[in-house]
Protein backbone atom coordinates (compact mmCIF):
# COMPACT_ATOMS: atom_id res chain seq x y z
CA UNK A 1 284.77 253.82 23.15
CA UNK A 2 286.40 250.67 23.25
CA UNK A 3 283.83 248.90 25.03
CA UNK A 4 281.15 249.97 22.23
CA UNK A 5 283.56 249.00 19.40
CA UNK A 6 284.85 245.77 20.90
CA UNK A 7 282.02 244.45 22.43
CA UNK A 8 278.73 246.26 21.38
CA UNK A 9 279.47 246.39 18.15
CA UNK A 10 280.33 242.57 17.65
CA UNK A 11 277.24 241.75 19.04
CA UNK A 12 274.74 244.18 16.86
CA UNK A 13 276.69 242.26 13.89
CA UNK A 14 276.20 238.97 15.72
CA UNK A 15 272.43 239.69 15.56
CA UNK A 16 271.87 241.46 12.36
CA UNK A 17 273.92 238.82 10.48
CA UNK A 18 271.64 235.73 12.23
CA UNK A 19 268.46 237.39 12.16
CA UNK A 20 268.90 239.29 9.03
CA UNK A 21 269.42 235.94 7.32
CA UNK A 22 266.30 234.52 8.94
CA UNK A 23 264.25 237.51 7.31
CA UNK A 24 265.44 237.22 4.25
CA UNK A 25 264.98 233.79 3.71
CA UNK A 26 261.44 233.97 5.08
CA UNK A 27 260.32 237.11 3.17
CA UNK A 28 262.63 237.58 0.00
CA UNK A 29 262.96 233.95 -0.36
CA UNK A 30 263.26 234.14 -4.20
CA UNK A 31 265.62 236.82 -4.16
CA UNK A 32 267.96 234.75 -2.27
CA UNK A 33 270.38 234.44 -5.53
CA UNK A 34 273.72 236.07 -7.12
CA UNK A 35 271.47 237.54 -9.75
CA UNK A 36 273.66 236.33 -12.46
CA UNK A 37 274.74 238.50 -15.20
CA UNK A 38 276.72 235.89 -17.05
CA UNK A 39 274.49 236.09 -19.95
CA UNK A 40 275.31 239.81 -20.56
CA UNK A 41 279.11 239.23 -20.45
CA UNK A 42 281.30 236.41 -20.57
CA UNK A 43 285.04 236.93 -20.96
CA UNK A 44 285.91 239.45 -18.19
CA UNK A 45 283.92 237.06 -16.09
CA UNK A 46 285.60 234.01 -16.73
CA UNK A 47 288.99 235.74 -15.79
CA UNK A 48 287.70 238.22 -12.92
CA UNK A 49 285.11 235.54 -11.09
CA UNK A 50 287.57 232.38 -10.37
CA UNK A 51 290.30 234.71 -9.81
CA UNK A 52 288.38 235.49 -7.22
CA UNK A 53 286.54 233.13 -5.75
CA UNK A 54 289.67 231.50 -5.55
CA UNK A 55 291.48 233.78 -3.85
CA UNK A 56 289.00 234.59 -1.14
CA UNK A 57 288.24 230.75 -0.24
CA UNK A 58 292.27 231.25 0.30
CA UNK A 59 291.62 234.48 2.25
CA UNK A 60 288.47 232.68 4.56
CA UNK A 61 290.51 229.31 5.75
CA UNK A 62 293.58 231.48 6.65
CA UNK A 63 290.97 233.99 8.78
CA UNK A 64 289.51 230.50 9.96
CA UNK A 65 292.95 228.97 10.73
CA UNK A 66 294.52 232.23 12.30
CA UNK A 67 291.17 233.39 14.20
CA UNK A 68 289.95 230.60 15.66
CA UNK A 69 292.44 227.93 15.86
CA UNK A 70 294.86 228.88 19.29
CA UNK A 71 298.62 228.87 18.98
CA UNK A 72 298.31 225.63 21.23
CA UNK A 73 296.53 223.62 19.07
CA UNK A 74 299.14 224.09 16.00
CA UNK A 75 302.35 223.79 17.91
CA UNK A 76 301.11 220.62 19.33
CA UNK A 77 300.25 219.49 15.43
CA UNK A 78 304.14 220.13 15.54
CA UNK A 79 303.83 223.50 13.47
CA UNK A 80 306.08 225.82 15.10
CA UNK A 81 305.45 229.51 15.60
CA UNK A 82 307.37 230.83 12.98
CA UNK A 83 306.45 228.16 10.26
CA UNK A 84 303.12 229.10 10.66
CA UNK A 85 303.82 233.03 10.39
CA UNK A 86 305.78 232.58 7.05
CA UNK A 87 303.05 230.22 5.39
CA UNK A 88 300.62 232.52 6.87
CA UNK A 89 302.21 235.52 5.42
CA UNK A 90 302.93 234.44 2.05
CA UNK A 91 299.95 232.45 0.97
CA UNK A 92 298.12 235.56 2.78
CA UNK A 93 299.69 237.54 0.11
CA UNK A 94 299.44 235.78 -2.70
CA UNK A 95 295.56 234.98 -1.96
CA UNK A 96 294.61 238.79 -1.48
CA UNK A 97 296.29 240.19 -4.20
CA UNK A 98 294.50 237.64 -6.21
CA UNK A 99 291.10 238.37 -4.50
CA UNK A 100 291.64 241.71 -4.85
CA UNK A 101 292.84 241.69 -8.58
CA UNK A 102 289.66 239.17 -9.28
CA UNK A 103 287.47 242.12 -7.50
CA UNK A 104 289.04 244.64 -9.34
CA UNK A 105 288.16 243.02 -13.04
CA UNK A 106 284.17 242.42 -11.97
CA UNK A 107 284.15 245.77 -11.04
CA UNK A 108 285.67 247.08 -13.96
CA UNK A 109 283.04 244.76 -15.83
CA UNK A 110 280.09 245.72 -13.86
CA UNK A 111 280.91 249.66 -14.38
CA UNK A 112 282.02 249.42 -18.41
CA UNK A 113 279.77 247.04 -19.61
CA UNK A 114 275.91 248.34 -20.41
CA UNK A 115 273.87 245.61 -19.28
CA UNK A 116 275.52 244.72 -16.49
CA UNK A 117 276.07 247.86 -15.25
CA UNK A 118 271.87 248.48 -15.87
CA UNK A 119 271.34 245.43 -13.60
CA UNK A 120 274.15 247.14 -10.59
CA UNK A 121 271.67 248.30 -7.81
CA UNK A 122 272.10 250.78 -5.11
CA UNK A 123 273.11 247.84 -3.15
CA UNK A 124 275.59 245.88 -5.23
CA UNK A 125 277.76 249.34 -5.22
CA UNK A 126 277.35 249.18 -1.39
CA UNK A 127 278.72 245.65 -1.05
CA UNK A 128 281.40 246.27 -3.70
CA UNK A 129 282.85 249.78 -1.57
CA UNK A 130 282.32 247.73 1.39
CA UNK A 131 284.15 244.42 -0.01
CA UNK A 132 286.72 246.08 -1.35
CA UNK A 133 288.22 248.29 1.87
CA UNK A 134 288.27 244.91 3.96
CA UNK A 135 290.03 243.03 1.24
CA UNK A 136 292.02 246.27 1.07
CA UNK A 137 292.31 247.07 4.96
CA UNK A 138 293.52 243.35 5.18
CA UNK A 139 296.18 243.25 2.49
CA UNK A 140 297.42 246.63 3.33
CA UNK A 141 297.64 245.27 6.87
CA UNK A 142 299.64 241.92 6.25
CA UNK A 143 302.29 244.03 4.05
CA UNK A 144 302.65 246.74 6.71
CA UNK A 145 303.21 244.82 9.53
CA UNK A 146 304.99 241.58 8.06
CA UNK A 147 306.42 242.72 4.81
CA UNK A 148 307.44 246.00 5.30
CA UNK A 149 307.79 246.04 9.32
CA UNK A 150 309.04 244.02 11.65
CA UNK A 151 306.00 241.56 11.88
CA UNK A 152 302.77 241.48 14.32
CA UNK A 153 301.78 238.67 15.84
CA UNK A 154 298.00 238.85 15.99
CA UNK A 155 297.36 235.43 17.32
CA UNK A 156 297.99 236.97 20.46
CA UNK A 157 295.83 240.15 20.82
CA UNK A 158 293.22 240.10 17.63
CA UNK A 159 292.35 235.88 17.94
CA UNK A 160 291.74 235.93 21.73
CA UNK A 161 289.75 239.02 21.22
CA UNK A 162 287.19 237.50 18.20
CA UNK A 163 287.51 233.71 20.63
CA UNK A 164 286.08 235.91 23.81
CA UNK A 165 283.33 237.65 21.93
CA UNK A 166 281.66 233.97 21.33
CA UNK A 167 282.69 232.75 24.85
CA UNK A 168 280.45 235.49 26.32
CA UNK A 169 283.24 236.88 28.08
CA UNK A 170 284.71 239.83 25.56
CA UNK A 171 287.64 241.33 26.87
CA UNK A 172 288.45 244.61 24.77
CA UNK A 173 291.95 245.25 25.95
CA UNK A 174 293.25 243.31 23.61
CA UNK A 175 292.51 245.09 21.06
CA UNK A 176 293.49 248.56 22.29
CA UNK A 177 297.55 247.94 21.20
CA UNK A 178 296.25 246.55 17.92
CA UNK A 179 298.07 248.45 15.02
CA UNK A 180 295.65 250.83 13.53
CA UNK A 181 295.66 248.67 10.05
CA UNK A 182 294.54 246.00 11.86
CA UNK A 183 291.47 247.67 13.49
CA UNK A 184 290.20 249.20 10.59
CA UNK A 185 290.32 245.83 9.06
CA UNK A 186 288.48 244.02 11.75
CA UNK A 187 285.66 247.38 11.76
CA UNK A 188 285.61 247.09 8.17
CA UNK A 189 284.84 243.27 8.52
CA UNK A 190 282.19 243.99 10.73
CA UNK A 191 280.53 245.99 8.48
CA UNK A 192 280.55 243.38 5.94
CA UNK A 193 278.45 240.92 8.11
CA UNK A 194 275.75 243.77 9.21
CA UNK A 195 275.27 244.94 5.54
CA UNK A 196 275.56 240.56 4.36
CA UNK A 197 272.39 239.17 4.68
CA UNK A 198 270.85 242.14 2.72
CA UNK A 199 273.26 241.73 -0.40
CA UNK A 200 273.84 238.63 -2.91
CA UNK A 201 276.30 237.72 -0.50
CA UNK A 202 273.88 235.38 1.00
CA UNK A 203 274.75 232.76 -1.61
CA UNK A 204 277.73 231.88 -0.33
CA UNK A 205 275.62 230.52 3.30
CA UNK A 206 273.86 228.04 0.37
CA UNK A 207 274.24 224.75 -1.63
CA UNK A 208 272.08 223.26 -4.27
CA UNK A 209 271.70 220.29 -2.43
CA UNK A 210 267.75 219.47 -3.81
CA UNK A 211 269.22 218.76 -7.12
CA UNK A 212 270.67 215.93 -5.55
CA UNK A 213 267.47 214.74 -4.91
CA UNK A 214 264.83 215.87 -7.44
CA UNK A 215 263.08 214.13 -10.49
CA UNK A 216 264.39 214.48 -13.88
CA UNK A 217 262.93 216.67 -16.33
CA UNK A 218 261.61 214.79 -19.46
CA UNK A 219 262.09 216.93 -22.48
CA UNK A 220 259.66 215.57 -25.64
CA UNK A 221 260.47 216.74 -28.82
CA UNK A 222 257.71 218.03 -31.59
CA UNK A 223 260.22 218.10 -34.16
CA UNK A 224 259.14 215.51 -37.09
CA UNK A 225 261.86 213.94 -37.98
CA UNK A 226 262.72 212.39 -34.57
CA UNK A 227 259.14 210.55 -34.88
CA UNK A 228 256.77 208.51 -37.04
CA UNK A 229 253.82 210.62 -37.47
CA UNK A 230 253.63 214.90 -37.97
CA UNK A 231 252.12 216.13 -35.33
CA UNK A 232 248.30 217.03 -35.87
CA UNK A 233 246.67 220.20 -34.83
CA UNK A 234 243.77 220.18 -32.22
CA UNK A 235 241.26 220.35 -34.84
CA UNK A 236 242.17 218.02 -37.11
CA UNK A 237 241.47 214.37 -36.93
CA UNK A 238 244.52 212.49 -36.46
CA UNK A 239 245.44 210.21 -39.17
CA UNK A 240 245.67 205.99 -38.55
C-alpha cells in the first residue's frame, strides 16, 4: 500500500497532468478558458476572487519554497531553521485562511446567484469539492501540528519524499511516519493535478502573451456627427 500511494500514484498524476494538458490543448483548444461569469455578478466577485487569488499565489510559493527548496540551501542563505518555521507558519496561516475565505464567497456566489449557478457544470462542482479539502486538508494540517501541537517538521520526511519522486528514485518510507493530516493533504493534492487539466484550472498554466504582439483593432464610427457627410445607403447615389 505504500508503494502504490507513494510511488504509483505520483506517477499516474505525473502523466495525466502532462498528457492531459497536451489533449486538451490539442482537442478543446477553445475551451481552454475560466469561462467567466463576471458579467452575471459583480460584487461578491470583486471581494471573493482577489481574496483569493491572492491568498493561493501565497499558498503556491510557500509549497514551492518548503517542497522543493532543501534545508541546505536556506541555512546557507543564512535563514536559520527556526526563522524559516515561524515565517513559514504564520504567513501559511494567514494565506490559507484567506484562500479559503476567498473560496468560500465564490462558492457561496456560484450556488445563490441564478445565472451563475446555471453556468456551474458537473465539473466546476468537482473542482470546487476537490479544491476545497486540499486547501482544507492543508490548513487543518499547519494548525494541528504547529499551532496547536508541538510542531512537524516536514522538510524532513514530506520534501525529500515529493524531491525523490522527480529524481526517479522514490523512496516511500518517508512518508509512512507522516501525521495523518499531512497525508491526506498530499492525496488530496494529488487528486487536484489528475482531475486539473480537465477543469478551468488550466488557465492558470497560461498568459496572454499574443496581445503583446498583435495588430490593433481600428474601430470606425457611423455615427454622423463625428463626420462630414451622413452616411448613404447602398442604393442611393452618394451625394458630391
Amino acid at each position: 500500500m505504500s508503494v502504490l500511494l507513494w510511488v504509483v500514484l505520483p506517477y499516474i498524476t505525473l502523466a495525466m497532468f502532462v498528457l492531459g494538458h497536451v489533449w486538451r490543448y490539442r482537442y478543446d483548444k477553445f475551451g481552454w478558458t475560466t469561462r467567466s461569469s463576471q458579467l452575471y455578478e459583480s460584487r461578491l466577485l470583486r471581494i471573493g476572487s482577489p481574496l483569493f487569488h491572492f491568498g493561493i499565489l501565497v499558498v503556491l510559493l510557500g509549497h514551492i519554497g518548503g517542497l522543493v527548496i532543501p534545508n541546505s540551501w536556506t541555512e546557507a542563505a543564512g535563514i536559520t531553521e527556526h526563522a524559516y518555521h515561524v515565517i513559514a507558519v504564520v504567513l501559511g496561516t494567514i494565506a490559507g485562511v484567506c484562500t479559503l475565505a476567498g473560496l468560500a464567497i465564490l462558492i457561496y456566489r456560484r450556488r445563490t446567484v441564478g445565472p451563475v449557478f446555471s453556468a456551474t457544470t458537473r465539473n466546476d462542482k468537482l473542482m470546487y469539492a476537490v479544491l476545497a479539502l486540499v486547501i482544507v486538508l492543508g490548513l487543518a494540517a499547519t494548525v494541528a501540528a504547529n499551532v496547536a501541537g508541538g510542531g512537524y517538521d516536514y522538510r524532513s520526511t514530506v520534501s525529500p519524499w515529493f524531491r525523490s519522486i522527480f529524481y526517479l528514485r522514490p523512496d516511500p518510507d518517508l512518508m509512512t511516519g507522516v501525521p495523518i493530516l499531512f497525508q491526506l493533504h498530499a492525496l488530496s493534492a494529488l487528486a487536484l493535478f489528475i482531475i486539473w487539466p480537465f477543469t478551468r484550472l488550466v488557465h492558470m498554466l497560461t498568459a496572454p502573451l499574443g496581445y503583446l504582439t498583435r495588430p490593433y483593432i481600428v474601430y470606425r464610427s457611423r455615427d454622423v456627427r463625428l463626420g462630414a457627410r451622413a452616411p448613404h445607403r447602398g442604393w442611393e447615389q452618394p451625394t458630391r
